[in-house]
PDB file of N, CA and C in Angstrom:
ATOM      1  N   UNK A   1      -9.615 -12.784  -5.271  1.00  0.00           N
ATOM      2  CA  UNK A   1      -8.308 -12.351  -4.850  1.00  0.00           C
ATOM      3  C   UNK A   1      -7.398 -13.572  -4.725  1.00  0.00           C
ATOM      4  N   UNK A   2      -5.986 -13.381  -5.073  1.00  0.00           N
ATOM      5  CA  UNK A   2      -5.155 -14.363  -5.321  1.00  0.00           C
ATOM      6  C   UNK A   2      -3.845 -14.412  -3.736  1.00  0.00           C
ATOM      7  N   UNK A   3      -3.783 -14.767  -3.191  1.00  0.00           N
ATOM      8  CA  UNK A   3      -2.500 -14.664  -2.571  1.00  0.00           C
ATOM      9  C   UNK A   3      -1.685 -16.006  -2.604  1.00  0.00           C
ATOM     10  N   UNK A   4      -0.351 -15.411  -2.921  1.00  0.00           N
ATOM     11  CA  UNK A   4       0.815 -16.259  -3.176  1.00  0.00           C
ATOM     12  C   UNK A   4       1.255 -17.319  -1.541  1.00  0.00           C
ATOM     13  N   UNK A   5       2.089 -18.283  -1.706  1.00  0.00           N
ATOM     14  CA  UNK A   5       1.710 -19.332  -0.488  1.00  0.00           C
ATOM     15  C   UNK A   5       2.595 -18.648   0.412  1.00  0.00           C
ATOM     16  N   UNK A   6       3.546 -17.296   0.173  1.00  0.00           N
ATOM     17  CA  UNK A   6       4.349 -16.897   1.001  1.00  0.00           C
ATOM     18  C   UNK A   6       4.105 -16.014   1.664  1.00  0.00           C
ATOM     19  N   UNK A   7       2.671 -15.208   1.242  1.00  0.00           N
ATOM     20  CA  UNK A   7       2.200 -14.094   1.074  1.00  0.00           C
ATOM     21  C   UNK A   7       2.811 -13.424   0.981  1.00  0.00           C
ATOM     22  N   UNK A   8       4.008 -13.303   0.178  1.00  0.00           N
ATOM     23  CA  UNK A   8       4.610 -11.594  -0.270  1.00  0.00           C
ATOM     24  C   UNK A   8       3.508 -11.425  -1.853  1.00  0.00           C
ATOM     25  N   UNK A   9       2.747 -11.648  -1.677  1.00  0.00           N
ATOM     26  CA  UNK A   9       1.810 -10.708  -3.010  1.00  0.00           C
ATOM     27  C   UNK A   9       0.675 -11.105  -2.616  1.00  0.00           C
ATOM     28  N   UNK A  10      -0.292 -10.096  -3.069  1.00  0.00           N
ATOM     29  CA  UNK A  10      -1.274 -10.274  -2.973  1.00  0.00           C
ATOM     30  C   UNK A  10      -1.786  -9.503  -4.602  1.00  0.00           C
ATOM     31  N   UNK A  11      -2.671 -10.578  -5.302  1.00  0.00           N
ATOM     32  CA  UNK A  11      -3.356 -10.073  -6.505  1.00  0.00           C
ATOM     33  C   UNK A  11      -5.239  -9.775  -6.581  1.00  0.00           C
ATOM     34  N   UNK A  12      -5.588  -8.878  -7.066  1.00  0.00           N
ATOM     35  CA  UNK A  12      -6.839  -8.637  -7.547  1.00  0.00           C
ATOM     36  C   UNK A  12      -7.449  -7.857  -8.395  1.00  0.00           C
ATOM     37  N   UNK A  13      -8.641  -7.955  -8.278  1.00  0.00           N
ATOM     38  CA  UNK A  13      -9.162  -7.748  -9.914  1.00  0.00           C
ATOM     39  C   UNK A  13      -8.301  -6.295 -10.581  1.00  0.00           C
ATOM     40  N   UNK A  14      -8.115  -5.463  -9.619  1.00  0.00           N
ATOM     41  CA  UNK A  14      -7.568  -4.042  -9.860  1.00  0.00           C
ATOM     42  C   UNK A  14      -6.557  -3.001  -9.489  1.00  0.00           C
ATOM     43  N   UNK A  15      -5.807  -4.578  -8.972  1.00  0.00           N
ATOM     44  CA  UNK A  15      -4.579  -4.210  -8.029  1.00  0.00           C
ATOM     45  C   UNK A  15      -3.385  -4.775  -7.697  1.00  0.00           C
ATOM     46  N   UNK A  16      -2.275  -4.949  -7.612  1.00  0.00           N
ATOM     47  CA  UNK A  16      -1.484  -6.160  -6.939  1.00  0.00           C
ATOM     48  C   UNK A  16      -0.498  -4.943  -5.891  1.00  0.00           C
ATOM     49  N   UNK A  17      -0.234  -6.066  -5.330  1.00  0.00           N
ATOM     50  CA  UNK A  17       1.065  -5.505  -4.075  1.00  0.00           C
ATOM     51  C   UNK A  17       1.826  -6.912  -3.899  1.00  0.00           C
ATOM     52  N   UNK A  18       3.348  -6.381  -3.886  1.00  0.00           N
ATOM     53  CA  UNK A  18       4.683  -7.288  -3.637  1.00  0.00           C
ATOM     54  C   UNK A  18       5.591  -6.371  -2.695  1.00  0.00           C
ATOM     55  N   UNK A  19       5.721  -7.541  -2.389  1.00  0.00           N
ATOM     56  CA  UNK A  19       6.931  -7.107  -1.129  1.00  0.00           C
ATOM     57  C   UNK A  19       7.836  -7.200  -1.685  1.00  0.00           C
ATOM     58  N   UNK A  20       9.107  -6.502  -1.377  1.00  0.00           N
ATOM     59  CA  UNK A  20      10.611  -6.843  -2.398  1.00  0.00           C
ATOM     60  C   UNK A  20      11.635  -6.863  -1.140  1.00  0.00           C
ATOM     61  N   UNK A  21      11.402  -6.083  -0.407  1.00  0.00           N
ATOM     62  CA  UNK A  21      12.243  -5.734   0.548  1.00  0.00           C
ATOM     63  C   UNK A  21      11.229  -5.436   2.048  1.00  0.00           C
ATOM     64  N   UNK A  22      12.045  -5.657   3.405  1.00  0.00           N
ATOM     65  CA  UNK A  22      11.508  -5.086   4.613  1.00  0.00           C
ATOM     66  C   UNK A  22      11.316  -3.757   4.918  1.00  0.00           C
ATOM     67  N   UNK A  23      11.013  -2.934   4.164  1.00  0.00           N
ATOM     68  CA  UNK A  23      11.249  -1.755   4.121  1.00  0.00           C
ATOM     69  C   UNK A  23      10.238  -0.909   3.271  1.00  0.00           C
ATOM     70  N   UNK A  24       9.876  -1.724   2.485  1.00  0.00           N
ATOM     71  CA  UNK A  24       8.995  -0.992   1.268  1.00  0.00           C
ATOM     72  C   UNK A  24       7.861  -1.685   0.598  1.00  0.00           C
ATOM     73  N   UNK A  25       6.956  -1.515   0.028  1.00  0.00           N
ATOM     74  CA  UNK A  25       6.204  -2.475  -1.016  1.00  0.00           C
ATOM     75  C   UNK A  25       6.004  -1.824  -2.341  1.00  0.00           C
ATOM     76  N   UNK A  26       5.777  -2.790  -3.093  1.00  0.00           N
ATOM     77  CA  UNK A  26       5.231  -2.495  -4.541  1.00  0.00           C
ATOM     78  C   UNK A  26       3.721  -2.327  -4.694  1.00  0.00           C
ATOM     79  N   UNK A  27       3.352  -0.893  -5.112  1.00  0.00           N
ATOM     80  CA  UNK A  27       1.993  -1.322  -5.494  1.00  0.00           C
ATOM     81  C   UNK A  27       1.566  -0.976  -6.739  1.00  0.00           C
ATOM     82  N   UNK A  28       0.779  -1.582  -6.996  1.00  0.00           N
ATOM     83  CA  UNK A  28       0.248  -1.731  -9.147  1.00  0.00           C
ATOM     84  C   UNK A  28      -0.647  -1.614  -9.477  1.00  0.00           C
ATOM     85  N   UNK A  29      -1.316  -1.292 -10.269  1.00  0.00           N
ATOM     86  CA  UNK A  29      -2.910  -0.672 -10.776  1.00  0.00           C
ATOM     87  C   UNK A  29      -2.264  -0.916 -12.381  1.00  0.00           C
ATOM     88  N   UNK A  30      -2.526  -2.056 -13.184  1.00  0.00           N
ATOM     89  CA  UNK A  30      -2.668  -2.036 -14.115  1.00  0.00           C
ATOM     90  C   UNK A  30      -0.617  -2.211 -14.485  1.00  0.00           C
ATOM     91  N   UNK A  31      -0.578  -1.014 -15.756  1.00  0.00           N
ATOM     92  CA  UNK A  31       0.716  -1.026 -16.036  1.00  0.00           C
ATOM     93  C   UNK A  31       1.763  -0.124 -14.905  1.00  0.00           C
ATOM     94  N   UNK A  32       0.714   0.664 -13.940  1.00  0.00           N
ATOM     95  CA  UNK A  32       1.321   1.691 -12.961  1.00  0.00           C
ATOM     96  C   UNK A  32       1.870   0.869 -11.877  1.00  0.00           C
ATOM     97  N   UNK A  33       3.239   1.660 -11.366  1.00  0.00           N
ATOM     98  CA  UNK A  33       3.811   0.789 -10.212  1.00  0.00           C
ATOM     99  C   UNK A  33       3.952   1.953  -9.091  1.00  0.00           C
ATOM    100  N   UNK A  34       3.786   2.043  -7.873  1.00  0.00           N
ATOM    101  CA  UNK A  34       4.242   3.377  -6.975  1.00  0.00           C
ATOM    102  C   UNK A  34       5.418   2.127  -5.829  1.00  0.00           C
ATOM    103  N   UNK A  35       6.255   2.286  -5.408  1.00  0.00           N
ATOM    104  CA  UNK A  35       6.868   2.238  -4.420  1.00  0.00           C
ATOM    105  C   UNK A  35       6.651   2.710  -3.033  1.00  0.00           C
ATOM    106  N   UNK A  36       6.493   2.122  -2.144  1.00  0.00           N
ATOM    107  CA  UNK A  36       5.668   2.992  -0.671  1.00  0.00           C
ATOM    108  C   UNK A  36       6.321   2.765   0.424  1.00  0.00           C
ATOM    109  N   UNK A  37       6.856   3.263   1.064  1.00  0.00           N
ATOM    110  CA  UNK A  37       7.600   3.083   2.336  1.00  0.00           C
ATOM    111  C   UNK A  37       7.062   2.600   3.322  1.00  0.00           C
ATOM    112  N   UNK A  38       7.177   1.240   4.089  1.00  0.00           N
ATOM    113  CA  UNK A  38       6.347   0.949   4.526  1.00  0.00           C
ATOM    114  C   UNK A  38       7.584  -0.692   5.441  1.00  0.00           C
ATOM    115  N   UNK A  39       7.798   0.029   6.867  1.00  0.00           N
ATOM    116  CA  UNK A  39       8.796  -1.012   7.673  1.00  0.00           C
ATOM    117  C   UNK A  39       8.239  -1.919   8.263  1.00  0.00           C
ATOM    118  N   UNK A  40       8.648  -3.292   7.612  1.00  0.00           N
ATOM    119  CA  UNK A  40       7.904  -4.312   8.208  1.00  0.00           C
ATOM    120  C   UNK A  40       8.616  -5.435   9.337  1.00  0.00           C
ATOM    121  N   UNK A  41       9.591  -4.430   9.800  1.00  0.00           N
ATOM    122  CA  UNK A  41       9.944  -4.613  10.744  1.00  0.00           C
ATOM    123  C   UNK A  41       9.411  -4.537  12.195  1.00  0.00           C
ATOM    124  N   UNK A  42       8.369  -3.307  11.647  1.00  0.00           N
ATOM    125  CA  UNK A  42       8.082  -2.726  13.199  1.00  0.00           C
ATOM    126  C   UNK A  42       6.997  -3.081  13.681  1.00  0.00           C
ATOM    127  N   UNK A  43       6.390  -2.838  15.205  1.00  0.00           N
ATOM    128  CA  UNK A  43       5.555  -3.521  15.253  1.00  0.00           C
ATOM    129  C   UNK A  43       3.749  -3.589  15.166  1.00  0.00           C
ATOM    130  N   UNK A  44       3.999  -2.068  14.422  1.00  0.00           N
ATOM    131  CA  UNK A  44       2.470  -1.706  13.783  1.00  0.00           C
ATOM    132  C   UNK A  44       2.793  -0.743  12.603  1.00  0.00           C
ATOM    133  N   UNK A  45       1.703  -1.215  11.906  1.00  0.00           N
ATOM    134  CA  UNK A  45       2.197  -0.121  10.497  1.00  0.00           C
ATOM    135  C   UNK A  45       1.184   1.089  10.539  1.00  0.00           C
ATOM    136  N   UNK A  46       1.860   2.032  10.025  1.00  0.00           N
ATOM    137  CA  UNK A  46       0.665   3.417  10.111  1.00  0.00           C
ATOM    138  C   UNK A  46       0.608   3.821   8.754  1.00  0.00           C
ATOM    139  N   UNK A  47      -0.769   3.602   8.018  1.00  0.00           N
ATOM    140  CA  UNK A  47      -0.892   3.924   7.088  1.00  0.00           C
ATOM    141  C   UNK A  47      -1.977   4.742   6.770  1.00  0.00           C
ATOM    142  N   UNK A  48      -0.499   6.341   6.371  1.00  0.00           N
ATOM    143  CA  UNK A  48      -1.178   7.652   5.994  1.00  0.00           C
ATOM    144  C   UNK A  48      -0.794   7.781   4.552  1.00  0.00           C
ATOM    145  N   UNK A  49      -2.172   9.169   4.730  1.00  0.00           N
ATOM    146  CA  UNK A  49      -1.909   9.496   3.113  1.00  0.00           C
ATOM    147  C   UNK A  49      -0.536   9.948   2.481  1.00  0.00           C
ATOM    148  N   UNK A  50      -0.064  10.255   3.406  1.00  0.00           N
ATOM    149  CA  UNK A  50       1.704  11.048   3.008  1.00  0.00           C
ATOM    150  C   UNK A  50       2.743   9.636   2.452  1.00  0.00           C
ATOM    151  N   UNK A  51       2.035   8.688   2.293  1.00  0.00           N
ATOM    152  CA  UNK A  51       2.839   7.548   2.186  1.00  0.00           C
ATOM    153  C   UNK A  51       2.984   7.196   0.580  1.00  0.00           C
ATOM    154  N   UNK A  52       1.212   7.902  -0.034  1.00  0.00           N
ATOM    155  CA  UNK A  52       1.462   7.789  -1.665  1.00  0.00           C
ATOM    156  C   UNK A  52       1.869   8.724  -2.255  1.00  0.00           C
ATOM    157  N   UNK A  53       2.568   8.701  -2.980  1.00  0.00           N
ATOM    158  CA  UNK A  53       3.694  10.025  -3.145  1.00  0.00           C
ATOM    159  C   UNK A  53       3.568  10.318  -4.725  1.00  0.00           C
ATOM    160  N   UNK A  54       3.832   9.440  -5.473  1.00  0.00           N
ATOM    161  CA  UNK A  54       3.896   9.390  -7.268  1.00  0.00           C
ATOM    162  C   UNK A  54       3.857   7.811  -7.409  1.00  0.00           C
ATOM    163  N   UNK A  55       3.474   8.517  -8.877  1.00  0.00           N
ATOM    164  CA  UNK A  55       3.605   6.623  -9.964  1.00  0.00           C
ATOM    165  C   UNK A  55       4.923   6.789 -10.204  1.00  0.00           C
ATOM    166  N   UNK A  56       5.569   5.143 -10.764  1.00  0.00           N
ATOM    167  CA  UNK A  56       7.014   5.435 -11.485  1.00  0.00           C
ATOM    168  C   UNK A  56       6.557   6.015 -12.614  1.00  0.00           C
ATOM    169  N   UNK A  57       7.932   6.065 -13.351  1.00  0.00           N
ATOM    170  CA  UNK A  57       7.870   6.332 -14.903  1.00  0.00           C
ATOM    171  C   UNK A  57       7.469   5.637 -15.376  1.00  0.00           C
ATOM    172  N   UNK A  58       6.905   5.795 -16.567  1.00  0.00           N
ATOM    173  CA  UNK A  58       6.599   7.126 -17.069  1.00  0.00           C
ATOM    174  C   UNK A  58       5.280   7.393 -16.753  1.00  0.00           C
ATOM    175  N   UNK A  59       4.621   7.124 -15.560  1.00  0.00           N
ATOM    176  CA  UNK A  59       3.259   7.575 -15.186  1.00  0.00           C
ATOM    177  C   UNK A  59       3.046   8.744 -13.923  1.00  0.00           C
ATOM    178  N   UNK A  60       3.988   8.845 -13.856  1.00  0.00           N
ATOM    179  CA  UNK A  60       4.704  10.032 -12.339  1.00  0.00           C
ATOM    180  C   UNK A  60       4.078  11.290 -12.848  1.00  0.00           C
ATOM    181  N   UNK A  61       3.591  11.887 -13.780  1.00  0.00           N
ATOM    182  CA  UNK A  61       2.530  13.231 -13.582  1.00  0.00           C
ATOM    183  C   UNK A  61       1.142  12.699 -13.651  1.00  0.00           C
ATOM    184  N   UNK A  62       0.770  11.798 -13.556  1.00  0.00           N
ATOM    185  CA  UNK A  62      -0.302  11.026 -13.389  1.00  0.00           C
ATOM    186  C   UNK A  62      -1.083  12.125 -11.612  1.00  0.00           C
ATOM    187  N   UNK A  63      -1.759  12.366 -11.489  1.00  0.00           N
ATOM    188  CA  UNK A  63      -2.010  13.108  -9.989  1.00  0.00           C
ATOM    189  C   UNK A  63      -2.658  11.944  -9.748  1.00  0.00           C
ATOM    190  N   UNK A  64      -2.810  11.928  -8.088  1.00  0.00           N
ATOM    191  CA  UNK A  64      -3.228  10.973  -7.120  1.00  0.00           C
ATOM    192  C   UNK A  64      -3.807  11.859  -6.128  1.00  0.00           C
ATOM    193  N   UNK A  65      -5.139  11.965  -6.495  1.00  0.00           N
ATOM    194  CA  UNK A  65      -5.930  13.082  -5.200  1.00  0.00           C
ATOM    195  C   UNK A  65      -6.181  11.883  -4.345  1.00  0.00           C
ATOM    196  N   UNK A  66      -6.917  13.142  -3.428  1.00  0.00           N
ATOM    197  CA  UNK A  66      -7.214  11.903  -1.705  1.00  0.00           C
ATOM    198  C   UNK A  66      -7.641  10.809  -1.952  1.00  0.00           C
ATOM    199  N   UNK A  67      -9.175  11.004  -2.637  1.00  0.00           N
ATOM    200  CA  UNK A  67      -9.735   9.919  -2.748  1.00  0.00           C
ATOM    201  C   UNK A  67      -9.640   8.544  -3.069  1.00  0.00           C
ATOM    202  N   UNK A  68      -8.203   8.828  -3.913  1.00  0.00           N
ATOM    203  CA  UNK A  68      -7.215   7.622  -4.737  1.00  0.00           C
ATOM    204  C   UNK A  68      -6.154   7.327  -3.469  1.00  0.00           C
ATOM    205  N   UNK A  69      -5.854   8.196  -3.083  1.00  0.00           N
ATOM    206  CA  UNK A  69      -4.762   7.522  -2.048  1.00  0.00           C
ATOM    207  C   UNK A  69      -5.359   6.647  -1.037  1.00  0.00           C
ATOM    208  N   UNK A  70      -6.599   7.165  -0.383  1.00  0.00           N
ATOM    209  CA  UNK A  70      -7.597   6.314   0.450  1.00  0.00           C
ATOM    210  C   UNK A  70      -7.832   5.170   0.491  1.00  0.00           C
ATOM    211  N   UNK A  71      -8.118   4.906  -1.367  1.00  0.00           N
ATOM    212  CA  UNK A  71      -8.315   4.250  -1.829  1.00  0.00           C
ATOM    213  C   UNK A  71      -7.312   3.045  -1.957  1.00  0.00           C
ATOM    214  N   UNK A  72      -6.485   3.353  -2.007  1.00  0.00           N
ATOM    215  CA  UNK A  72      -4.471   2.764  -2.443  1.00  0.00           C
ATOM    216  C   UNK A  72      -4.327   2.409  -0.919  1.00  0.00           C
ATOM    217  N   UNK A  73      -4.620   2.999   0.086  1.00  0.00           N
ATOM    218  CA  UNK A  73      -4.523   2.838   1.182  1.00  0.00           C
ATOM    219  C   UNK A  73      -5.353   1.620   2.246  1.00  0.00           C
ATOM    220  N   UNK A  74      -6.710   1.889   1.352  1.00  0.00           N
ATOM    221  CA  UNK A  74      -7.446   0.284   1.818  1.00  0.00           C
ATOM    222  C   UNK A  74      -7.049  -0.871   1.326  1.00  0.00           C
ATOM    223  N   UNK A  75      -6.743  -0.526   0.296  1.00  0.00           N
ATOM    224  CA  UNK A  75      -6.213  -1.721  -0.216  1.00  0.00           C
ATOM    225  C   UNK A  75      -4.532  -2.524   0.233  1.00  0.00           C
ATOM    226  N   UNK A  76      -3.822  -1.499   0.369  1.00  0.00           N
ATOM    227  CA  UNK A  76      -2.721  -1.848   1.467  1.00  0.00           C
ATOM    228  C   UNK A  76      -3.241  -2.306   3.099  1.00  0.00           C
ATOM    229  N   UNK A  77      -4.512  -2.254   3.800  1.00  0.00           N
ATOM    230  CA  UNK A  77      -4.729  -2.602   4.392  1.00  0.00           C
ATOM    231  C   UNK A  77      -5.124  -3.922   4.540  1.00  0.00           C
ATOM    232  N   UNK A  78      -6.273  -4.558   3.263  1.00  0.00           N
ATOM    233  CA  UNK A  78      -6.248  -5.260   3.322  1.00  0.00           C
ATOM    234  C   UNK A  78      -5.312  -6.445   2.749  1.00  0.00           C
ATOM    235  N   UNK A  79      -4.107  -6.063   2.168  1.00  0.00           N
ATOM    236  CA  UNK A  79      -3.025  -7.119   2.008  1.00  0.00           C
ATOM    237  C   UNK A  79      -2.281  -7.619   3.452  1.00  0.00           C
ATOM    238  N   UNK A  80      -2.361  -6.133   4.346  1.00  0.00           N
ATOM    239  CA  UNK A  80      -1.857  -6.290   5.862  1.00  0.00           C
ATOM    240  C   UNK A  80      -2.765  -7.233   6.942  1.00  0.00           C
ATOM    241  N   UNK A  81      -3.739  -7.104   6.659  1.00  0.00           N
ATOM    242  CA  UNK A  81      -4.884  -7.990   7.204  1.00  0.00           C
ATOM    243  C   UNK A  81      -4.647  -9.212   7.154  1.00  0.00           C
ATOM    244  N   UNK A  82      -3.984 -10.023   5.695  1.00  0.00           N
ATOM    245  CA  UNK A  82      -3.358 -11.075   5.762  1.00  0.00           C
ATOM    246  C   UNK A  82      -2.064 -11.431   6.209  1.00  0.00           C
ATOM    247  N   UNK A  83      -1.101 -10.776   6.981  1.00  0.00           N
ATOM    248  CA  UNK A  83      -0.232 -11.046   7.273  1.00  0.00           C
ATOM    249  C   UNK A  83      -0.130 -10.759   9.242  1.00  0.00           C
ATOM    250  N   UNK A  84      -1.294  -9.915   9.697  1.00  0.00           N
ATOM    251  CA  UNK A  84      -1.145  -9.435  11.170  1.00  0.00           C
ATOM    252  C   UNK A  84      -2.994  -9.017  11.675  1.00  0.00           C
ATOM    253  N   UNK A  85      -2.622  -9.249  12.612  1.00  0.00           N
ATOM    254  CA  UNK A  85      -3.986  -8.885  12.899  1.00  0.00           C
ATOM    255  C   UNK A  85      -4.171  -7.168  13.069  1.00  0.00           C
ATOM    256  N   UNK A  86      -5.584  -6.928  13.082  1.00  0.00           N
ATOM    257  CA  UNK A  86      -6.602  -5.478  12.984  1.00  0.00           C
ATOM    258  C   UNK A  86      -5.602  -4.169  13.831  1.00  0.00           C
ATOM    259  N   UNK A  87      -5.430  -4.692  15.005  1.00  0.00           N
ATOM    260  CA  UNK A  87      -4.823  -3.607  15.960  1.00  0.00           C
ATOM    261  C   UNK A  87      -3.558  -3.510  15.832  1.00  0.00           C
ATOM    262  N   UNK A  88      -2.618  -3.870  14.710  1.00  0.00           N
ATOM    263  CA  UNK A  88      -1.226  -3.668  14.178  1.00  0.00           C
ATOM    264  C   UNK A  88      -1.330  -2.676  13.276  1.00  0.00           C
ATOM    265  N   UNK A  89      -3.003  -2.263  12.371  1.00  0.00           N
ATOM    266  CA  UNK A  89      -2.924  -1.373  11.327  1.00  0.00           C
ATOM    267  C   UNK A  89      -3.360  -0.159  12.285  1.00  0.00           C
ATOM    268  N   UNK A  90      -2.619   0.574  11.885  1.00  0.00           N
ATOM    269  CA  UNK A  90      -3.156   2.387  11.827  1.00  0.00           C
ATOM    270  C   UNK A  90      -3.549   3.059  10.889  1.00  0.00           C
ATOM    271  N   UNK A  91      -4.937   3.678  10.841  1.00  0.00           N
ATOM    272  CA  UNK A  91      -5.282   4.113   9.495  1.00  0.00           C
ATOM    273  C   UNK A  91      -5.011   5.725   9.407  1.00  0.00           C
ATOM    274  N   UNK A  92      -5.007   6.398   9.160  1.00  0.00           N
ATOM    275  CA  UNK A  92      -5.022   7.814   8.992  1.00  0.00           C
ATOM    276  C   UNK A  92      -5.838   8.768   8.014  1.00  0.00           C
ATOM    277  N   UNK A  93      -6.133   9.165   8.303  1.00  0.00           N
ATOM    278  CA  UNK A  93      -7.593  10.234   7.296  1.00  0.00           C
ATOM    279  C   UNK A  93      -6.158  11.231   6.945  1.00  0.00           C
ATOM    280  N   UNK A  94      -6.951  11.422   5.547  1.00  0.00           N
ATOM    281  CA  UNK A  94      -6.328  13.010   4.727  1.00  0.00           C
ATOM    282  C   UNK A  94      -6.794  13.760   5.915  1.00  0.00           C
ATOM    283  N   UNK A  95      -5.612  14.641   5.933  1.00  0.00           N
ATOM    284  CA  UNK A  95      -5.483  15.833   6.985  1.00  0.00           C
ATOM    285  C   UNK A  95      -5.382  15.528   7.906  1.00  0.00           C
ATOM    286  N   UNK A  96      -5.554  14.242   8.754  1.00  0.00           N
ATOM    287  CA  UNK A  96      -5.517  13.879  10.362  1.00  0.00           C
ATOM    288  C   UNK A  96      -3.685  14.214  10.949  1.00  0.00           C
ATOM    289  N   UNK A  97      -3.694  14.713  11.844  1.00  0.00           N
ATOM    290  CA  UNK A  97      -2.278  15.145  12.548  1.00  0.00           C
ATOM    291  C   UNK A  97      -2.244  14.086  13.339  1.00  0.00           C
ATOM    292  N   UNK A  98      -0.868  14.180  13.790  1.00  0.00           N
ATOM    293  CA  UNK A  98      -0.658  13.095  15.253  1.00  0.00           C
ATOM    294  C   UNK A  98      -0.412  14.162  16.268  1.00  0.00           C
TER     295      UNK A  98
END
């Protein structure tokens, strides 16, 4: 795994994530990009499945079942891992309510 000296990216074998803005991240699987809402302003991030939504174009009928979002979702964890410590992340299970 690669991280940049600013850490707004983080690269690996099957994945990258960039920050562009306080507000959102980039995430990538190959030629696929999804956009994810995600305020890094605040002072813990909660990351649920309702957060992966679609690929851009032209990969947006592409489906993303649970198991992939979970998946999309650990991996946003561990880019967060490098920037804050354990008890700033919130994880959320498919189907879990608040």
């Amino acid at each position: 795994m690669h991280y940049s000296k600013n850490y707004d990216m983080i690269c690996a074998e099957d994945f990258k994530i960039s920050i562009t803005h306080c507000y959102c991240l980039e995430y990538y699987e190959g030629e696929k990009k999804m956009m994810i809402e995600l305020d890094f302003r605040e002072p813990y991030y909660i990351l649920a499945p309702e957060l992966i939504n679609h690929w851009e174009k032209p990969y947006e009928n592409i489906e993303i079942d649970p198991e992939k979002k979970q998946r999309i979702l650990r991996n946003i964890r561990e880019y967060l891992l490098t920037r804050t410590i354990p008890s700033r992340i919130i994880m959320k299970d498919i189907g879990e309510v608040e």
